[in-house]
PDB file of N, CA and C in Angstrom:
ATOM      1  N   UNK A   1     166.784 162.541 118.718  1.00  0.00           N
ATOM      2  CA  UNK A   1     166.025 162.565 117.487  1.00  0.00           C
ATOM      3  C   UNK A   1     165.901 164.018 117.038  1.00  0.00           C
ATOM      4  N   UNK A   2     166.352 164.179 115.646  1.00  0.00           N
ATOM      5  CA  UNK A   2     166.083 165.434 115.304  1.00  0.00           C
ATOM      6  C   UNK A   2     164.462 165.908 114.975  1.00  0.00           C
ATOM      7  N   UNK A   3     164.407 167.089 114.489  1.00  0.00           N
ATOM      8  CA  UNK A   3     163.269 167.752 114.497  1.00  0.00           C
ATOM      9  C   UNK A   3     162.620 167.264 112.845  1.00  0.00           C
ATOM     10  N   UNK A   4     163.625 167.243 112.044  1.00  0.00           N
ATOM     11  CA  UNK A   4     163.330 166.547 110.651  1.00  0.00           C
ATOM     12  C   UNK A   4     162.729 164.942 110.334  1.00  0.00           C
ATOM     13  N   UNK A   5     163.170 164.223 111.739  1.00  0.00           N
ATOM     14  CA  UNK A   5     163.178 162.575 111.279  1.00  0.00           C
ATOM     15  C   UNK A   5     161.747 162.140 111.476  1.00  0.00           C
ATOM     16  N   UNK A   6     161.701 161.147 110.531  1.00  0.00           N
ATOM     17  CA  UNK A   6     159.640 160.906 110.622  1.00  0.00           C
ATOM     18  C   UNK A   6     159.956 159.961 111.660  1.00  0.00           C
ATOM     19  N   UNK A   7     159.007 160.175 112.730  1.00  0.00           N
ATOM     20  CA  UNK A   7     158.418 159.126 113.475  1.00  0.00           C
ATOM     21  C   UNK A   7     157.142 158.928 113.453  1.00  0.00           C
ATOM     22  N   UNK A   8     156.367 157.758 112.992  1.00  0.00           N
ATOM     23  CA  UNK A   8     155.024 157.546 112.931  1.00  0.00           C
ATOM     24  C   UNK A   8     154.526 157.296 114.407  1.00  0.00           C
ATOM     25  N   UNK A   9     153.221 157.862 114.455  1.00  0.00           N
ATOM     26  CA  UNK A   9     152.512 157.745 115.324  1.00  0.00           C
ATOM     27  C   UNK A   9     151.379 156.705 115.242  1.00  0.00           C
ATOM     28  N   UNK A  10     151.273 155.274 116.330  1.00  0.00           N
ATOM     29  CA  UNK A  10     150.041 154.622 116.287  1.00  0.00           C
ATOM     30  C   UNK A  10     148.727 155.210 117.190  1.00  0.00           C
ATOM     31  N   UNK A  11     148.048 155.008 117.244  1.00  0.00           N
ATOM     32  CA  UNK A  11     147.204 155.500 118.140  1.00  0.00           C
ATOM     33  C   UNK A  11     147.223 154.533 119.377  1.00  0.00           C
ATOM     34  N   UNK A  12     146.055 154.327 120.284  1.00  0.00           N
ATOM     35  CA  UNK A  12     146.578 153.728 121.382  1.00  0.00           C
ATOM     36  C   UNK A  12     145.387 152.759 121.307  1.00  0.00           C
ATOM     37  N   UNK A  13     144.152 153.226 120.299  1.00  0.00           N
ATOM     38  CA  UNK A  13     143.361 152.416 119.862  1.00  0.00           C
ATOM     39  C   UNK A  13     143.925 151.199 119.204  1.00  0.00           C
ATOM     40  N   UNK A  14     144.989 151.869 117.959  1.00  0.00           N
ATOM     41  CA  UNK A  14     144.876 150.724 117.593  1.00  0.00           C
ATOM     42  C   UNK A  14     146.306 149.482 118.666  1.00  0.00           C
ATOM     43  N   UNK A  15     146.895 150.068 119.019  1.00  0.00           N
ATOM     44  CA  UNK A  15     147.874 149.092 119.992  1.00  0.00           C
ATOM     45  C   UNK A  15     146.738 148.511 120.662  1.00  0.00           C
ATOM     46  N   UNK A  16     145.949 149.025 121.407  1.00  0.00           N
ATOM     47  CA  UNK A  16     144.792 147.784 122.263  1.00  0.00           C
ATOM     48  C   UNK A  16     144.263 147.091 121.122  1.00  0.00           C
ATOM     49  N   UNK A  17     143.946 147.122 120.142  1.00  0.00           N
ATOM     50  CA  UNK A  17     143.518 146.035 119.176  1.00  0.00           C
ATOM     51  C   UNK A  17     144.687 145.238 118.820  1.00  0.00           C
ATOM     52  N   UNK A  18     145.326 145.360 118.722  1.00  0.00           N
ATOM     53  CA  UNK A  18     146.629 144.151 118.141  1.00  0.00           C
ATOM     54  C   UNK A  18     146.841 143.922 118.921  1.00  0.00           C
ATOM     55  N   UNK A  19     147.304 144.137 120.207  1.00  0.00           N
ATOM     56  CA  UNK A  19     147.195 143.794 121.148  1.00  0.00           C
ATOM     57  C   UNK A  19     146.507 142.556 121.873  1.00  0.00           C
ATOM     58  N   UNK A  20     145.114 143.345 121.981  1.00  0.00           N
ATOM     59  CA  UNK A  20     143.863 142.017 121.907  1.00  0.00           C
ATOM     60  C   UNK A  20     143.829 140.820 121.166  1.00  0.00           C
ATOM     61  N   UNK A  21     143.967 141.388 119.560  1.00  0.00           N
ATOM     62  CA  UNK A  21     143.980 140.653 119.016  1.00  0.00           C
ATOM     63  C   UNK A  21     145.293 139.088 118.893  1.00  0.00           C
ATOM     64  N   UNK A  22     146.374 139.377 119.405  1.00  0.00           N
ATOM     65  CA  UNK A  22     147.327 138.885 120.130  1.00  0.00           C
ATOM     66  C   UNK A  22     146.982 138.138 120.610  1.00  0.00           C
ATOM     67  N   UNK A  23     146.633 138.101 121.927  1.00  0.00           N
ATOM     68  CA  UNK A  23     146.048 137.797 123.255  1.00  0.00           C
ATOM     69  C   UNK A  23     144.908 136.643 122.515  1.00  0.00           C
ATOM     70  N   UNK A  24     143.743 136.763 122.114  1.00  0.00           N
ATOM     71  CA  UNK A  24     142.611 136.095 121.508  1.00  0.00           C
ATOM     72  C   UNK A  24     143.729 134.828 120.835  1.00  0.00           C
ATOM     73  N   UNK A  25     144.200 135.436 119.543  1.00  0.00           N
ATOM     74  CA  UNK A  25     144.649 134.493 119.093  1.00  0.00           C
ATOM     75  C   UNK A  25     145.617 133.176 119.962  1.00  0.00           C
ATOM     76  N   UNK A  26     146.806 134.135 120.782  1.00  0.00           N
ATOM     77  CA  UNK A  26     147.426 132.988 121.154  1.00  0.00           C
ATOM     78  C   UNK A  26     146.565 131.865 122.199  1.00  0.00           C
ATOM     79  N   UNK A  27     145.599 132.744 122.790  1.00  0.00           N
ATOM     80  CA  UNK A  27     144.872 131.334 123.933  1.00  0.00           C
ATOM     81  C   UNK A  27     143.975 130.587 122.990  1.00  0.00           C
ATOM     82  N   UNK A  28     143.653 131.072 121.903  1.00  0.00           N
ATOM     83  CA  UNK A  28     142.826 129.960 120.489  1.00  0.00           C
ATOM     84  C   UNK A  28     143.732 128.786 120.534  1.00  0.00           C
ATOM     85  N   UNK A  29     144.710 129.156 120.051  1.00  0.00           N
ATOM     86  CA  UNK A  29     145.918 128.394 119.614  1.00  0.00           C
ATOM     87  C   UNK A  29     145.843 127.026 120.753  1.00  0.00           C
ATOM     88  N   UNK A  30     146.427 127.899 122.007  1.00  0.00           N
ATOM     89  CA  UNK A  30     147.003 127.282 123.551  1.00  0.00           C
ATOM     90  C   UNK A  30     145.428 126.367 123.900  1.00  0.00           C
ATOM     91  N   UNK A  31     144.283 126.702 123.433  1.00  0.00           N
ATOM     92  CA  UNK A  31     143.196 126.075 123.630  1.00  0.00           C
ATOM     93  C   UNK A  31     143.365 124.852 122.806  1.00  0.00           C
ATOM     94  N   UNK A  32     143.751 125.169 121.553  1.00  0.00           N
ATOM     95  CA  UNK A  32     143.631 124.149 120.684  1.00  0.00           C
ATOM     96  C   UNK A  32     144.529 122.856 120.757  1.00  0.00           C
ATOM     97  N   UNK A  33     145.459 123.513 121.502  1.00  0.00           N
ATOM     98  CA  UNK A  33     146.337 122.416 121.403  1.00  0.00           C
ATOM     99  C   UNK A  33     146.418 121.547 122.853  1.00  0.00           C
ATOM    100  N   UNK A  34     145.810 122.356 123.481  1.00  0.00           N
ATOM    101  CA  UNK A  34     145.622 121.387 124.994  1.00  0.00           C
ATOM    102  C   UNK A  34     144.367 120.511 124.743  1.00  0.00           C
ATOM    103  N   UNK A  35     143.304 120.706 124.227  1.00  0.00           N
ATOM    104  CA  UNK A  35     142.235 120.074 124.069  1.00  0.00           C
ATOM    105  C   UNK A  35     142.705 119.005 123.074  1.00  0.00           C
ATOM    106  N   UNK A  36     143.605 119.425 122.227  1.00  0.00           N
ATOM    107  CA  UNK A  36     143.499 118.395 121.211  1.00  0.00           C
ATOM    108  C   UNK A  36     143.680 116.914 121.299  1.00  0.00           C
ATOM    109  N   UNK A  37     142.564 116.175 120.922  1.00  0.00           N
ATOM    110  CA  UNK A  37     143.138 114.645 120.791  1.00  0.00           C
ATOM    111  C   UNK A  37     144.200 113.632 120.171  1.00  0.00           C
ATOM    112  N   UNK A  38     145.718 114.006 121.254  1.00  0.00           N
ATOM    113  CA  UNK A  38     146.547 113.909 120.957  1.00  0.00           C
ATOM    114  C   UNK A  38     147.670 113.543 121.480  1.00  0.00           C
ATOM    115  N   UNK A  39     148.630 112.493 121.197  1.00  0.00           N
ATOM    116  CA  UNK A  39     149.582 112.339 122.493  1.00  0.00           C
ATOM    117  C   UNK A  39     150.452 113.466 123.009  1.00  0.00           C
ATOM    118  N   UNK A  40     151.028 113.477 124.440  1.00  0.00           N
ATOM    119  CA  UNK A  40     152.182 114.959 124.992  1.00  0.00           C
ATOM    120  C   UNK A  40     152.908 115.386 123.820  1.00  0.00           C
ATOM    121  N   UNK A  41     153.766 114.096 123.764  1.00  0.00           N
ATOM    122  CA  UNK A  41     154.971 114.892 122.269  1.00  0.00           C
ATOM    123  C   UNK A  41     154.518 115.496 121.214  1.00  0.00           C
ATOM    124  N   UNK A  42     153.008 115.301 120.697  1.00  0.00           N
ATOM    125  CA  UNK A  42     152.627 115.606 119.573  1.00  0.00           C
ATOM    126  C   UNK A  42     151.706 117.077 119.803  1.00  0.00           C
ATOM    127  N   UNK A  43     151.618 117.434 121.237  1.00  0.00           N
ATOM    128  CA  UNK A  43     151.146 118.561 121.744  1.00  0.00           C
ATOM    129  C   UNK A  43     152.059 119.238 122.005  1.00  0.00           C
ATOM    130  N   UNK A  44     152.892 118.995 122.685  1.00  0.00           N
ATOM    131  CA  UNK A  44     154.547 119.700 122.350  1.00  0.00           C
ATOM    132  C   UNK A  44     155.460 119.622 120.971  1.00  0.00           C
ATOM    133  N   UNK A  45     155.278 119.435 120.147  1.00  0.00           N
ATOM    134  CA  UNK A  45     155.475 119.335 119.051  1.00  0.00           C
ATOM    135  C   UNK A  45     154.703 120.563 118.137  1.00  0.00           C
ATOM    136  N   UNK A  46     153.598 120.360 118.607  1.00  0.00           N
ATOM    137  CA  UNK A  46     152.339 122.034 117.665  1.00  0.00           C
ATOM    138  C   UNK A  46     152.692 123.135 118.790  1.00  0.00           C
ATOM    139  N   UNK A  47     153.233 122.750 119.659  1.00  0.00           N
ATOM    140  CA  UNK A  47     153.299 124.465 120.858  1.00  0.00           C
ATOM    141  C   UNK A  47     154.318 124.847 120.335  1.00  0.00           C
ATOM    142  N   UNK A  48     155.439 124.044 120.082  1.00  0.00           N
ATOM    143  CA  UNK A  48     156.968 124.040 119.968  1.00  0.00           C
ATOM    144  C   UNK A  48     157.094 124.787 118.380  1.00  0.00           C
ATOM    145  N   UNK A  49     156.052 124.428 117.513  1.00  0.00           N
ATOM    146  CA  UNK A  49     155.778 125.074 115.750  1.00  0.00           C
ATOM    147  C   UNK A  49     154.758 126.479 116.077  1.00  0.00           C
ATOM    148  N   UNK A  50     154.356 126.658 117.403  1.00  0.00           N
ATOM    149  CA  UNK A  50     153.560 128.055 116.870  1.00  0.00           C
ATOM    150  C   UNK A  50     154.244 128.991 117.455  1.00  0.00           C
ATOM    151  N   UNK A  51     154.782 128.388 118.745  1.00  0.00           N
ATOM    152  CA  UNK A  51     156.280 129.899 119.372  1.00  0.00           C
ATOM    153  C   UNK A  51     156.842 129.850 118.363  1.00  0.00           C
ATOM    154  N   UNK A  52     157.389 128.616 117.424  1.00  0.00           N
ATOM    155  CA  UNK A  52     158.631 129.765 116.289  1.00  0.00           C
ATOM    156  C   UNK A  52     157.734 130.439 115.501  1.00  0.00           C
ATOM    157  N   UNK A  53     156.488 130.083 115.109  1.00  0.00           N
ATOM    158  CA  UNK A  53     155.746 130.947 114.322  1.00  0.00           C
ATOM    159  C   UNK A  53     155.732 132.764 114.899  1.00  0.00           C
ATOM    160  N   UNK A  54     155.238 132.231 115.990  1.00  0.00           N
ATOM    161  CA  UNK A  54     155.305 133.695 116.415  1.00  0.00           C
ATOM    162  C   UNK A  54     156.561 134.385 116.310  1.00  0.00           C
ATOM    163  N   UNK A  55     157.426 133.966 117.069  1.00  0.00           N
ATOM    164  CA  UNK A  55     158.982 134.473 117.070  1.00  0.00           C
ATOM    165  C   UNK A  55     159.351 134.749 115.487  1.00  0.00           C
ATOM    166  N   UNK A  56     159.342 134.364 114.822  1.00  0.00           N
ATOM    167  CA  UNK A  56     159.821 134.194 112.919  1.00  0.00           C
ATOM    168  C   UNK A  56     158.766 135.653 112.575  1.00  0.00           C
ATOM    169  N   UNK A  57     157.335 135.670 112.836  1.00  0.00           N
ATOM    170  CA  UNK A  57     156.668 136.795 112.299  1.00  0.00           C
ATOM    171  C   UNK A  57     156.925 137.586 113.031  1.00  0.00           C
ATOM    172  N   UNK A  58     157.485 138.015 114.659  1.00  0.00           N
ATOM    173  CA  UNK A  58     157.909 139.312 114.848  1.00  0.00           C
ATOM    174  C   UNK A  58     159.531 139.878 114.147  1.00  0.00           C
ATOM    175  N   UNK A  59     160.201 139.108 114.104  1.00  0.00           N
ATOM    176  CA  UNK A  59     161.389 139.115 113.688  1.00  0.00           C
ATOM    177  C   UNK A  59     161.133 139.815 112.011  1.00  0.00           C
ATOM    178  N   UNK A  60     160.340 138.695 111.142  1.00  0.00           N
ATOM    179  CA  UNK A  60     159.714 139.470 109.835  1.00  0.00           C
ATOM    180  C   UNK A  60     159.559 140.855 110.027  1.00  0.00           C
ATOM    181  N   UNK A  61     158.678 141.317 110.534  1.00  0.00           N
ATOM    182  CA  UNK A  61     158.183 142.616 110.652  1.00  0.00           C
ATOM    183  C   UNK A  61     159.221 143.553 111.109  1.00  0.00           C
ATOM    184  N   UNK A  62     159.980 143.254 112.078  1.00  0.00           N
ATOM    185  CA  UNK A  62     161.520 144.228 112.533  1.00  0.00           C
ATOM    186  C   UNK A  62     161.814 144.224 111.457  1.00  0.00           C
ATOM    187  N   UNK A  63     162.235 143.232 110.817  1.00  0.00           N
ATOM    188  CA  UNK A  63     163.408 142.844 109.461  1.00  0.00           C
ATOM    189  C   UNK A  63     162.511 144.624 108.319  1.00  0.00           C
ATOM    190  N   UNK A  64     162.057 144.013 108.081  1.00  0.00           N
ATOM    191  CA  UNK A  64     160.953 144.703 107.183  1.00  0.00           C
ATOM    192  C   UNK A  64     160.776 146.236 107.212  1.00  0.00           C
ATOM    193  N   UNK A  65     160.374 146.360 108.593  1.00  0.00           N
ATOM    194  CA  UNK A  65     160.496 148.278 109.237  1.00  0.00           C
ATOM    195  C   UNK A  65     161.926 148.318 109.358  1.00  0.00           C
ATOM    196  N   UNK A  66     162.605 147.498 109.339  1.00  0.00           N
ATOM    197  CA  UNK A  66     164.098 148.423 109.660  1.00  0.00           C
ATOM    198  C   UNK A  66     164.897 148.745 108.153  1.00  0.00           C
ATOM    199  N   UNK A  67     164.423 147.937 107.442  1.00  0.00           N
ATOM    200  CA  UNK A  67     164.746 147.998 105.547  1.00  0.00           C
ATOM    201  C   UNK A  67     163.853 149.266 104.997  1.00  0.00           C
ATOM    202  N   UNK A  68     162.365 149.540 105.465  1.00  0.00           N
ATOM    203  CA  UNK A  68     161.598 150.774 105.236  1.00  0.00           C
ATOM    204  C   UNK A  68     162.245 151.859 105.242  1.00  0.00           C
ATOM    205  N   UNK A  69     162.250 152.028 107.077  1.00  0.00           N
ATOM    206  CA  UNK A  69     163.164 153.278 107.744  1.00  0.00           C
ATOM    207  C   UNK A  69     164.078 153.429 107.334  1.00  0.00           C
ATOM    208  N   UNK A  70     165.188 152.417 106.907  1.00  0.00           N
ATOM    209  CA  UNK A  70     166.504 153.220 106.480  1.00  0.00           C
ATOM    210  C   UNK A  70     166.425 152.972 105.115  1.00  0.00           C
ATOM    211  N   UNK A  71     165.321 153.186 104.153  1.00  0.00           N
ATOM    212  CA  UNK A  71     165.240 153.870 103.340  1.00  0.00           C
ATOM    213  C   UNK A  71     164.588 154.864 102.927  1.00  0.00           C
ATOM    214  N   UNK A  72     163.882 155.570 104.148  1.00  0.00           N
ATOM    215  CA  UNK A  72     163.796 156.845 103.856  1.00  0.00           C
ATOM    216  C   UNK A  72     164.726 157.981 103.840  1.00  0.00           C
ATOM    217  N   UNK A  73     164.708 159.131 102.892  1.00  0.00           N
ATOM    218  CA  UNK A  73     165.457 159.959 102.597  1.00  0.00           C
ATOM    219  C   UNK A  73     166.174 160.689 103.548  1.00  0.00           C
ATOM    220  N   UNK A  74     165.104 161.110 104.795  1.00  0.00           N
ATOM    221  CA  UNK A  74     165.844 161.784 105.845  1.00  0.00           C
ATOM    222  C   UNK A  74     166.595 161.055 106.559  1.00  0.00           C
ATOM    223  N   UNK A  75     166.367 159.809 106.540  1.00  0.00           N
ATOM    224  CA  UNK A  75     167.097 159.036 107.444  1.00  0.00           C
ATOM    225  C   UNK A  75     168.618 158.730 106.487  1.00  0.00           C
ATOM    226  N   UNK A  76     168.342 158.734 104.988  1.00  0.00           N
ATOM    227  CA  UNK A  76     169.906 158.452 104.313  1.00  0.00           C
ATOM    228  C   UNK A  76     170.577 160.051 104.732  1.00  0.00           C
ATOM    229  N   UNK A  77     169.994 160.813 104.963  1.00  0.00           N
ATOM    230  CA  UNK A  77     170.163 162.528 104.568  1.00  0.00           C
ATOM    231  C   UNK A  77     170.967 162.557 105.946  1.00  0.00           C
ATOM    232  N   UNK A  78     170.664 161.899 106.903  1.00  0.00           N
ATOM    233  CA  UNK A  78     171.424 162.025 108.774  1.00  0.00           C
ATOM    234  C   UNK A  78     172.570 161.082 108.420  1.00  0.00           C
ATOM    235  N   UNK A  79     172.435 159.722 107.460  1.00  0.00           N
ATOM    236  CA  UNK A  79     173.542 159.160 107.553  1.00  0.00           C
ATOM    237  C   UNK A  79     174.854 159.775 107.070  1.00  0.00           C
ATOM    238  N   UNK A  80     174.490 160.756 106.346  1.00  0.00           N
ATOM    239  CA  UNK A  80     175.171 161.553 105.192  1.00  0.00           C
ATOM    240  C   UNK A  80     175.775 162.408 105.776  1.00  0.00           C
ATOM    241  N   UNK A  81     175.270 163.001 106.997  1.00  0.00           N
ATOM    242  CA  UNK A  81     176.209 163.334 108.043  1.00  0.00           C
ATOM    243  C   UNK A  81     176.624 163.176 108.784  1.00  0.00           C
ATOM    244  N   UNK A  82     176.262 162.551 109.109  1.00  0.00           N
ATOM    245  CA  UNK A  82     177.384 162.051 110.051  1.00  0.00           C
ATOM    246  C   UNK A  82     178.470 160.945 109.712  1.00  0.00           C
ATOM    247  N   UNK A  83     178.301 160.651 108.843  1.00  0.00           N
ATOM    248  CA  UNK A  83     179.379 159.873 107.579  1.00  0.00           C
ATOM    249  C   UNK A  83     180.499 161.534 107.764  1.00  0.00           C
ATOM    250  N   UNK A  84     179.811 162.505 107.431  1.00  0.00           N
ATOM    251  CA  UNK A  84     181.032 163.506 106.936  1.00  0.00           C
ATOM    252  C   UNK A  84     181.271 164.053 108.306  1.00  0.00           C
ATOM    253  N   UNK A  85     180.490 163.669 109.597  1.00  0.00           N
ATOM    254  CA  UNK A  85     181.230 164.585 110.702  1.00  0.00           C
ATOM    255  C   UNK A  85     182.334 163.392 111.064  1.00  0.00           C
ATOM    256  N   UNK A  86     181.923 162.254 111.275  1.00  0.00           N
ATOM    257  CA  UNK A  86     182.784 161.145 111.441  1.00  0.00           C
ATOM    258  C   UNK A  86     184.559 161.146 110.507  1.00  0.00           C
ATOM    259  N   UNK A  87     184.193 161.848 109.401  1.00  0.00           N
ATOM    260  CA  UNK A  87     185.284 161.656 108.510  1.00  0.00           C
ATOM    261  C   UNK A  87     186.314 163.061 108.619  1.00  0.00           C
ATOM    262  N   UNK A  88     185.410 163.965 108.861  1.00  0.00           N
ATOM    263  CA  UNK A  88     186.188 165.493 110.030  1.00  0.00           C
ATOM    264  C   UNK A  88     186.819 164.965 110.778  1.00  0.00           C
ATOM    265  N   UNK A  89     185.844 164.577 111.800  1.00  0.00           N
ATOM    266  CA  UNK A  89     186.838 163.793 113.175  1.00  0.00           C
ATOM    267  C   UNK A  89     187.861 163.152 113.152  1.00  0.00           C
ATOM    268  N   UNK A  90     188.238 161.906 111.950  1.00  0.00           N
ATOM    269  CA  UNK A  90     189.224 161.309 111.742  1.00  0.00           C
ATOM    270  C   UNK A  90     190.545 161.750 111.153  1.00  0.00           C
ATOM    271  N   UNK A  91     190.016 163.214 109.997  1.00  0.00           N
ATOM    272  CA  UNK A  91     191.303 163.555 109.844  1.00  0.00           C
ATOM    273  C   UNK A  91     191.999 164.639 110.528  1.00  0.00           C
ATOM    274  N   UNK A  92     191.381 165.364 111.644  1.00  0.00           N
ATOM    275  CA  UNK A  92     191.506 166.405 112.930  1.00  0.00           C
ATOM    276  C   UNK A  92     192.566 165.166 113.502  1.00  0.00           C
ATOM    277  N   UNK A  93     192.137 164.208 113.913  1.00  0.00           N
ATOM    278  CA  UNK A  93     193.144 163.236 114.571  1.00  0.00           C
ATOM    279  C   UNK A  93     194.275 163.058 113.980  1.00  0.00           C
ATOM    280  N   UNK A  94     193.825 162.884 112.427  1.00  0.00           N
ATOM    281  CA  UNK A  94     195.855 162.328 112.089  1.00  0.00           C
ATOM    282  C   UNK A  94     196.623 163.414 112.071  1.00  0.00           C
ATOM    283  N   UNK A  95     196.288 164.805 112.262  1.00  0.00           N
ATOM    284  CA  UNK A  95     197.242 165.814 111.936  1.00  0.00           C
ATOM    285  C   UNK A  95     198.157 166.100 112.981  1.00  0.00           C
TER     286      UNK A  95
END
């Protein structure tokens, strides 16, 4: 990583809160659906809809920060070179 590229910093406060908050939510959930008055399949059926939930909203959020990040400037500004060291390199080879 160069000395130019933004890397954001979270704190560690807030990672233990999302974190937590994580944690809280999914045993709500895992509570809710074991207690619920309901047959197996239809309890495996709501476990089976909130893992893709989860899985689908972390995936969102990658999707999302990785469309951000590579549109920031410094980050087009590194692609930009190395686009042109890459294209040095290639014609050093055909000669």
């Amino acid at each position: 990583m160069t000395p130019n590229t933004y890397a954001p910093k979270d704190s560690s406060a807030w990672k233990t809160f999302t974190m937590a908050s994580f944690a809280v939510a999914a045993s709500m959930m895992a509570g809710g659906i074991y207690f619920m008055e309901a047959s197996f399949a239809a309890k495996g059926f709501y476990a089976m809809a909130a893992i893709m939930l989860v899985h689908t909203s972390i995936t969102i959020t990658k999707t999302l920060r990785d469309a951000e990040e590579s549109s920031r400037f410094i980050n087009r500004l590194e692609d930009a070179k190395t686009e042109k060291l890459l294209m040095d390199v290639s014609r050093s080879n055909e000669v």
